[in-house]
Protein backbone atom coordinates (compact mmCIF):
# COMPACT_ATOMS: atom_id res chain seq x y z
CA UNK A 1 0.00 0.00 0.00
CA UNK A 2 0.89 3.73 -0.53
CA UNK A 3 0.13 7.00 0.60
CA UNK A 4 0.67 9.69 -2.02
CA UNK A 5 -0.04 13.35 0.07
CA UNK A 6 1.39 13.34 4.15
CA UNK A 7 -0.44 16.39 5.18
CA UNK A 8 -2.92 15.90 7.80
CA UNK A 9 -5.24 13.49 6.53
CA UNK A 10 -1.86 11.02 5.28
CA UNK A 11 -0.73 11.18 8.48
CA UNK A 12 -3.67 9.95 9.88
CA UNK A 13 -3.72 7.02 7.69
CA UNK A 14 0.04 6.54 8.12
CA UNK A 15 -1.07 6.01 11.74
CA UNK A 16 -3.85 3.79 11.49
CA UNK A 17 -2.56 1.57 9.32
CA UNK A 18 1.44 1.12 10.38
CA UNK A 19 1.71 -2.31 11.96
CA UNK A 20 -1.40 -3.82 10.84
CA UNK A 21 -0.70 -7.07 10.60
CA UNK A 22 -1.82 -7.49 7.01
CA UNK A 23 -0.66 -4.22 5.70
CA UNK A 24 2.70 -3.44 3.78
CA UNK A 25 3.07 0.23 3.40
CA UNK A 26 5.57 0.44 0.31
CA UNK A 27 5.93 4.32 0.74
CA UNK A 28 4.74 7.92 1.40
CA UNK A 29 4.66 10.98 -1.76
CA UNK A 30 4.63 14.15 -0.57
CA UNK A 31 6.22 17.37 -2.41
CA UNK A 32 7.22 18.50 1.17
CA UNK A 33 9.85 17.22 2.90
CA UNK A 34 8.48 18.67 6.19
CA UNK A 35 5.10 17.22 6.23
CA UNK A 36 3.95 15.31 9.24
CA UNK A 37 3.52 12.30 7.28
CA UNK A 38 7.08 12.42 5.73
CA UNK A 39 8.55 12.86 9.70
CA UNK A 40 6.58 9.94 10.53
CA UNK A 41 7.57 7.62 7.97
CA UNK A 42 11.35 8.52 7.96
CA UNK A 43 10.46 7.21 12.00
CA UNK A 44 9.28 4.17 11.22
CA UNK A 45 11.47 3.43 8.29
CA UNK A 46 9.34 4.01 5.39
CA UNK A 47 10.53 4.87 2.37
CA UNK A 48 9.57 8.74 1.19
CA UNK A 49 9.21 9.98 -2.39
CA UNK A 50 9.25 13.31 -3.43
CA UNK A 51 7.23 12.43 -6.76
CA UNK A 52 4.33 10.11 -6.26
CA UNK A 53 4.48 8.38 -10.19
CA UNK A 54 8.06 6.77 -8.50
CA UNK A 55 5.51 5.13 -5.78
CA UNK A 56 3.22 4.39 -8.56
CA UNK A 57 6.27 1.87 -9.74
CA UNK A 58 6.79 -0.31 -6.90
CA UNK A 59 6.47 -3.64 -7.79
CA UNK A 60 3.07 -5.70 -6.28
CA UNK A 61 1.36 -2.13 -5.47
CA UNK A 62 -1.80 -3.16 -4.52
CA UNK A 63 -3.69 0.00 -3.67
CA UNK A 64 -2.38 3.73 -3.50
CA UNK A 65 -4.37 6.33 -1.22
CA UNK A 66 -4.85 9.53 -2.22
CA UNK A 67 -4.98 12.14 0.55
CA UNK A 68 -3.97 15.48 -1.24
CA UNK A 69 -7.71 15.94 -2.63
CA UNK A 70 -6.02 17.35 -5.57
CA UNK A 71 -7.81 16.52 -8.75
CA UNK A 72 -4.94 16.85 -11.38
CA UNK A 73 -2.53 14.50 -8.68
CA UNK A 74 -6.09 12.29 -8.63
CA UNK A 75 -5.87 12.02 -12.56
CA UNK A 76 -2.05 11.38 -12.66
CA UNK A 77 -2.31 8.46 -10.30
CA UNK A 78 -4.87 6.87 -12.65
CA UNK A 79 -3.36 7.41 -15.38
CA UNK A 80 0.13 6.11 -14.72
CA UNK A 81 -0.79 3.16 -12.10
CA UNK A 82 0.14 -0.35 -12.79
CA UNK A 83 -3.08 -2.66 -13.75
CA UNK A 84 -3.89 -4.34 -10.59
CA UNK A 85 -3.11 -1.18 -8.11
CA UNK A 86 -6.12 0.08 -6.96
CA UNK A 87 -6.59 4.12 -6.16
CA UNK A 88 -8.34 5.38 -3.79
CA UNK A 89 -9.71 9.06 -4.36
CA UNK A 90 -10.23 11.72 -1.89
CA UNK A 91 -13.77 11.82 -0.90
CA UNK A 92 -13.00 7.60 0.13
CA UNK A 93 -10.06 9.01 1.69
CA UNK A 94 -11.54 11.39 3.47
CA UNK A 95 -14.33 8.97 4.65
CA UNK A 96 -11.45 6.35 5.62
CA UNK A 97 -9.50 9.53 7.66
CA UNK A 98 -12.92 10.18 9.21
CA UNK A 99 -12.97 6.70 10.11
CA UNK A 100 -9.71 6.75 11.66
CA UNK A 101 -10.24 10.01 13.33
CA UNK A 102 -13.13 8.49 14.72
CA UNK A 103 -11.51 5.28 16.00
CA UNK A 104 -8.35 7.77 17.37
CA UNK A 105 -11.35 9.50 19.44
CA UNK A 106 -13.07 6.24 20.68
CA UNK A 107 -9.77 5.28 21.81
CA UNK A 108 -8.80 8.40 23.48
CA UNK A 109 -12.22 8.21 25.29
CA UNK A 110 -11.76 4.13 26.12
CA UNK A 111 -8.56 5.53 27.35
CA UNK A 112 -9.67 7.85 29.52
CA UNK A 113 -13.03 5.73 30.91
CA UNK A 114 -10.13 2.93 31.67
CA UNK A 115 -8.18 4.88 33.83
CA UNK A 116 -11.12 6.67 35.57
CA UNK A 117 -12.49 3.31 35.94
CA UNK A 118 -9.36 1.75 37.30
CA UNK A 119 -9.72 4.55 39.81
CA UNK A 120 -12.80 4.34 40.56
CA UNK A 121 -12.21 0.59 41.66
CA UNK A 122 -8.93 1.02 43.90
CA UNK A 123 -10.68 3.92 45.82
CA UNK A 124 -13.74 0.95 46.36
CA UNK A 125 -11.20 -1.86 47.10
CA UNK A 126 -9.56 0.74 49.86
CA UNK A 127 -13.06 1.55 51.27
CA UNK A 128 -13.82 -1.88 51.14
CA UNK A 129 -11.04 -2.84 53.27
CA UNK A 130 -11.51 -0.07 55.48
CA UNK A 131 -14.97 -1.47 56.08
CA UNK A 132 -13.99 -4.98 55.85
CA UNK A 133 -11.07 -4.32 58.95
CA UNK A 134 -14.65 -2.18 60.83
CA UNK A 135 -16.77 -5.00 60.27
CA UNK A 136 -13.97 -7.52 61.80
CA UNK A 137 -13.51 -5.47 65.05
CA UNK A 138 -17.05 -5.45 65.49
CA UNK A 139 -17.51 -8.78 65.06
CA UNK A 140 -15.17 -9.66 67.28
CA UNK A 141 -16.30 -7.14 70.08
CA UNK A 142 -19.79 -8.17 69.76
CA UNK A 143 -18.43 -12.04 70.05
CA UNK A 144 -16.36 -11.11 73.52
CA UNK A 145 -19.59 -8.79 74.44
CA UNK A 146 -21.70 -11.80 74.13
CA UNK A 147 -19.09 -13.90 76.15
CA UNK A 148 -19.09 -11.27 78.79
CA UNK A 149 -22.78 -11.78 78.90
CA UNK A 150 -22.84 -14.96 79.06
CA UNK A 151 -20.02 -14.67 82.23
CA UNK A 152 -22.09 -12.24 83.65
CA UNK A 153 -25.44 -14.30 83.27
CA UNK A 154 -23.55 -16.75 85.53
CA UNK A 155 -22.68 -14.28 88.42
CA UNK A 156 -26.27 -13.05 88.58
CA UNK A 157 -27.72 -16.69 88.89
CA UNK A 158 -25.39 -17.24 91.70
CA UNK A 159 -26.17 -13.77 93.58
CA UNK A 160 -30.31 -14.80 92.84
CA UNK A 161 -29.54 -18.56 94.32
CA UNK A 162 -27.62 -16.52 97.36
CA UNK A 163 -30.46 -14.32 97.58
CA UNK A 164 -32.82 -17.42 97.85
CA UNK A 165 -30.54 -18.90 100.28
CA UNK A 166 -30.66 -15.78 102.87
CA UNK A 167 -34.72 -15.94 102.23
CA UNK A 168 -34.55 -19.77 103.56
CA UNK A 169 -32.54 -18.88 106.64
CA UNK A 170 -34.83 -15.94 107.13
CA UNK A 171 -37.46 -17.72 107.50
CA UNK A 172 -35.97 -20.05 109.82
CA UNK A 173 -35.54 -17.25 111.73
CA UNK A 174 -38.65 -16.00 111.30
CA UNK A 175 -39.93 -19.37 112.93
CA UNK A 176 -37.46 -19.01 116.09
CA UNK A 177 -38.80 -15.69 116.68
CA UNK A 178 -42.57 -16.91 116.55
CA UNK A 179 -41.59 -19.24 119.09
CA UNK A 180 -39.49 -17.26 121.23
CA UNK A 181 -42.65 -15.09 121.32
CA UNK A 182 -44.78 -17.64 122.58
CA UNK A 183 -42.15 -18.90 124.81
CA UNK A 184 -42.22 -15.08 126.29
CA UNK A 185 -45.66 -14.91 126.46
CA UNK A 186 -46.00 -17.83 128.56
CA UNK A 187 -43.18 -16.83 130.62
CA UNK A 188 -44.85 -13.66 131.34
CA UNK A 189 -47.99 -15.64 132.18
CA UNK A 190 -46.46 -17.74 134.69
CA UNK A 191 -44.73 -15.05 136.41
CA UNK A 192 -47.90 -12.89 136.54
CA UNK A 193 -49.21 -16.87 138.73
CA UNK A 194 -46.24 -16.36 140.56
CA UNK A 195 -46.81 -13.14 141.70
CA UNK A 196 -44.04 -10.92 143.84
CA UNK A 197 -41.75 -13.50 143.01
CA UNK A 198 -42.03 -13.53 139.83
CA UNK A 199 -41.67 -9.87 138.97
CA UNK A 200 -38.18 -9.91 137.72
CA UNK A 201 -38.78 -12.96 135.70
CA UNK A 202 -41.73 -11.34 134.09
CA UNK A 203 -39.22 -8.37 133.24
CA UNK A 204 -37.26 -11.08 131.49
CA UNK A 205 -40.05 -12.44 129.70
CA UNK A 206 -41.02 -9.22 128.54
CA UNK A 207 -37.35 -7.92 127.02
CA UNK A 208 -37.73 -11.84 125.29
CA UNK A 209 -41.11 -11.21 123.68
CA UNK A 210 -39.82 -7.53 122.08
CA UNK A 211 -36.52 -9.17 120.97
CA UNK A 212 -38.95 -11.58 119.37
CA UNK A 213 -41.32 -9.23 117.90
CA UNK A 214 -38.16 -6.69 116.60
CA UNK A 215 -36.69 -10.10 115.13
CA UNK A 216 -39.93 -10.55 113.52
CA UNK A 217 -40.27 -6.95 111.90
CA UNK A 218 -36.42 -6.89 110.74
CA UNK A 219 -37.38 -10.36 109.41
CA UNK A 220 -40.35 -9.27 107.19
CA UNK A 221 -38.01 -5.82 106.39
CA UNK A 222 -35.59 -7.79 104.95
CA UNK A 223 -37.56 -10.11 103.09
CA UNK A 224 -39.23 -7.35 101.60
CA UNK A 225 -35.86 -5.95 100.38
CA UNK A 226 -34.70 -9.45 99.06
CA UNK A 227 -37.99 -9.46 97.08
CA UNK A 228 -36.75 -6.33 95.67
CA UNK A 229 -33.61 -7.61 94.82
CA UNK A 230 -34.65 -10.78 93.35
CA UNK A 231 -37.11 -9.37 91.15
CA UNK A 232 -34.31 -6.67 89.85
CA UNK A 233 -31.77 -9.84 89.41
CA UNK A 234 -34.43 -11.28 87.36
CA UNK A 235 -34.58 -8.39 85.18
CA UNK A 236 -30.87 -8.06 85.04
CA UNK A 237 -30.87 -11.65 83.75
CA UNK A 238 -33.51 -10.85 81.24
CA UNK A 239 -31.58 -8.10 79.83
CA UNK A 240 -28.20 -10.07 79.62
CA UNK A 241 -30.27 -12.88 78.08
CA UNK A 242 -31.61 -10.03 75.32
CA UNK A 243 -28.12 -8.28 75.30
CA UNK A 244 -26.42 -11.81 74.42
CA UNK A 245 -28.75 -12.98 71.79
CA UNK A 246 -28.76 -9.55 70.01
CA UNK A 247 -24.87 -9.94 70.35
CA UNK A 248 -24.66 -13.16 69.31
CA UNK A 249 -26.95 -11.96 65.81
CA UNK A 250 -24.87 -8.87 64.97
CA UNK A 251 -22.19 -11.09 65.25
CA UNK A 252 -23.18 -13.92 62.96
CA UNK A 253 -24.72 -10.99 60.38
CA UNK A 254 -21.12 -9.23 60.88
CA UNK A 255 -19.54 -12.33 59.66
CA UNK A 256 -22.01 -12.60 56.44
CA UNK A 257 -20.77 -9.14 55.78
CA UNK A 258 -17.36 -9.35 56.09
CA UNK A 259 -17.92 -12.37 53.47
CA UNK A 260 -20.05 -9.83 51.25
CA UNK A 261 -17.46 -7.59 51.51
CA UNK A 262 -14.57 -10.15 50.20
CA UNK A 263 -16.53 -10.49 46.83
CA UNK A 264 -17.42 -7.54 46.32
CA UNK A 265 -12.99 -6.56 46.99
CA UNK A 266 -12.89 -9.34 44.41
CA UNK A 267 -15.09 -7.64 42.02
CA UNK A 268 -13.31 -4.46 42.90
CA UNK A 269 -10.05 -6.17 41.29
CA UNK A 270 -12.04 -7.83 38.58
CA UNK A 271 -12.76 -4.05 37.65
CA UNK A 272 -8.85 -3.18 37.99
CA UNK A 273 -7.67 -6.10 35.82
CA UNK A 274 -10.90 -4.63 32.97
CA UNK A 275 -9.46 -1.40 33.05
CA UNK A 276 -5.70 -2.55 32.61
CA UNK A 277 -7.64 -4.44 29.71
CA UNK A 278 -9.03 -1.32 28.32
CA UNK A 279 -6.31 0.91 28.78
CA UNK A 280 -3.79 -1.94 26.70
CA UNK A 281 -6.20 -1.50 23.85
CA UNK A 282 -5.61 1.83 23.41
């Protein structure tokens, strides 16, 4: 193939069609040793020709583009050009550089939507580690939260089992005092029989009976209060109960996140590896 004109529009095809796998270029024709086109193909080790009917005579010239859109250069080429070389005029030259400015553009743009992509997914793999490294602390705080709970459960079933315990021996006591009352009270019957005699015993019997009675009302005070406490213990161990199985949740949801959160990092490098893809094609 040749290029006869390496203005602009030669140029372009010079670039869009150097290293093609099927293409040969057998030379550039320009007038102008300065054009773009001739620079290019003295780069890439083209041959250049100052007068195009010398490119018109390379042997197994296929097809010869014509970029200059001059009409008289046009007529030359078909007049002098070897049977089987094909020409192709300006207007399909111009359609072919349109094409090629077209698929310069696209690539520019792929270009640029590769590397904005490839951005775009390292700044989600980083947040997705960030989360990823969030979602493991909390995991593992709500799984030593829920241990605590369950630690703390235990200690509260032992102080309700005390507090039982102390209401057991408080009523023992409550029963000792009942009887020490009735013990008093007959004391302070017999020493009202004995009479004179029996007035210092009866003072006895009557300090016995109070102690009894006092026992009796610090009994039922403080098995009021242990009520109180064991129905607050109760609660407590409700709430741990709640707090532990809410724990326990987050913490098995935390793990199906962190998972999430692994495939979507590897879908995050899945979009790195497209955009590498991408950007190689342009």
């Amino acid at each position: 193939m040749g290029i006869v004109g390496a203005g602009k529009g030669g140029t372009a095809i010079l670039k869009a069609t150097y290293g093609l796998p099927d293409v040969r270029i057998a030379g550039v024709a320009d007038i102008d040793e300065n054009a773009p086109g001739i620079k290019l193909a003295k780069e890439k080790g083209i041959r250049i020709f100052r007068d195009c009917l010398e490119l018109l005579q390379t042997p197994q010239l296929d097809l010869v583009i014509e970029a200059t859109g001059n009409p008289k250069v046009q007529e030359l080429l078909y007049t002098h050009k070897q049977e089987k070389t094909v020409i192709i005029d300006a207007y399909a030259a111009r359609l072919m550089m349109t094409i090629v400015n077209a698929k310069e553009d696209m690539v520019k743009k792929l270009h640029a939507q590769a590397m904005e992509l490839a951005t775009t997914a390292e700044e989600l793999s980083n947040t997705l580690r960030e989360i990823a490294g969030a979602a493991k602390e909390l995991a593992v705080g709500a799984e030593e939260l829920a241990a605590q709970g369950q630690s703390l459960n235990g200690s509260v079933s032992n102080a309700k089992s005390h507090v039982q315990k102390i209401g057991d021996v408080l009523s023992f006591i409550k029963k000792v005092a009942v009887q020490t009352n009735l013990l008093g009270l007959n004391a302070a019957i017999e020493a009202a029989r004995a009479g004179e005699q029996g007035r210092g015993f009866a003072v006895v019997a009557g300090e016995v009976r109070k102690l009894a009675e006092d026992s009796a009302r610090a009994v039922e005070q403080i098995g009021e209060i242990l009520k109180n406490i064991e129905r607050s213990v109760g609660e407590i161990i409700e709430g741990i109960l709640g707090t532990s199985q809410v724990t326990e949740r987050q913490a098995g949801v935390t793990q199906q996140i962190v998972g999430q959160i692994e495939q979507l990092k590897q879908v995050a490098e899945n979009l790195r590896k497209v955009a590498g893809q991408l950007a190689a094609l342009s």
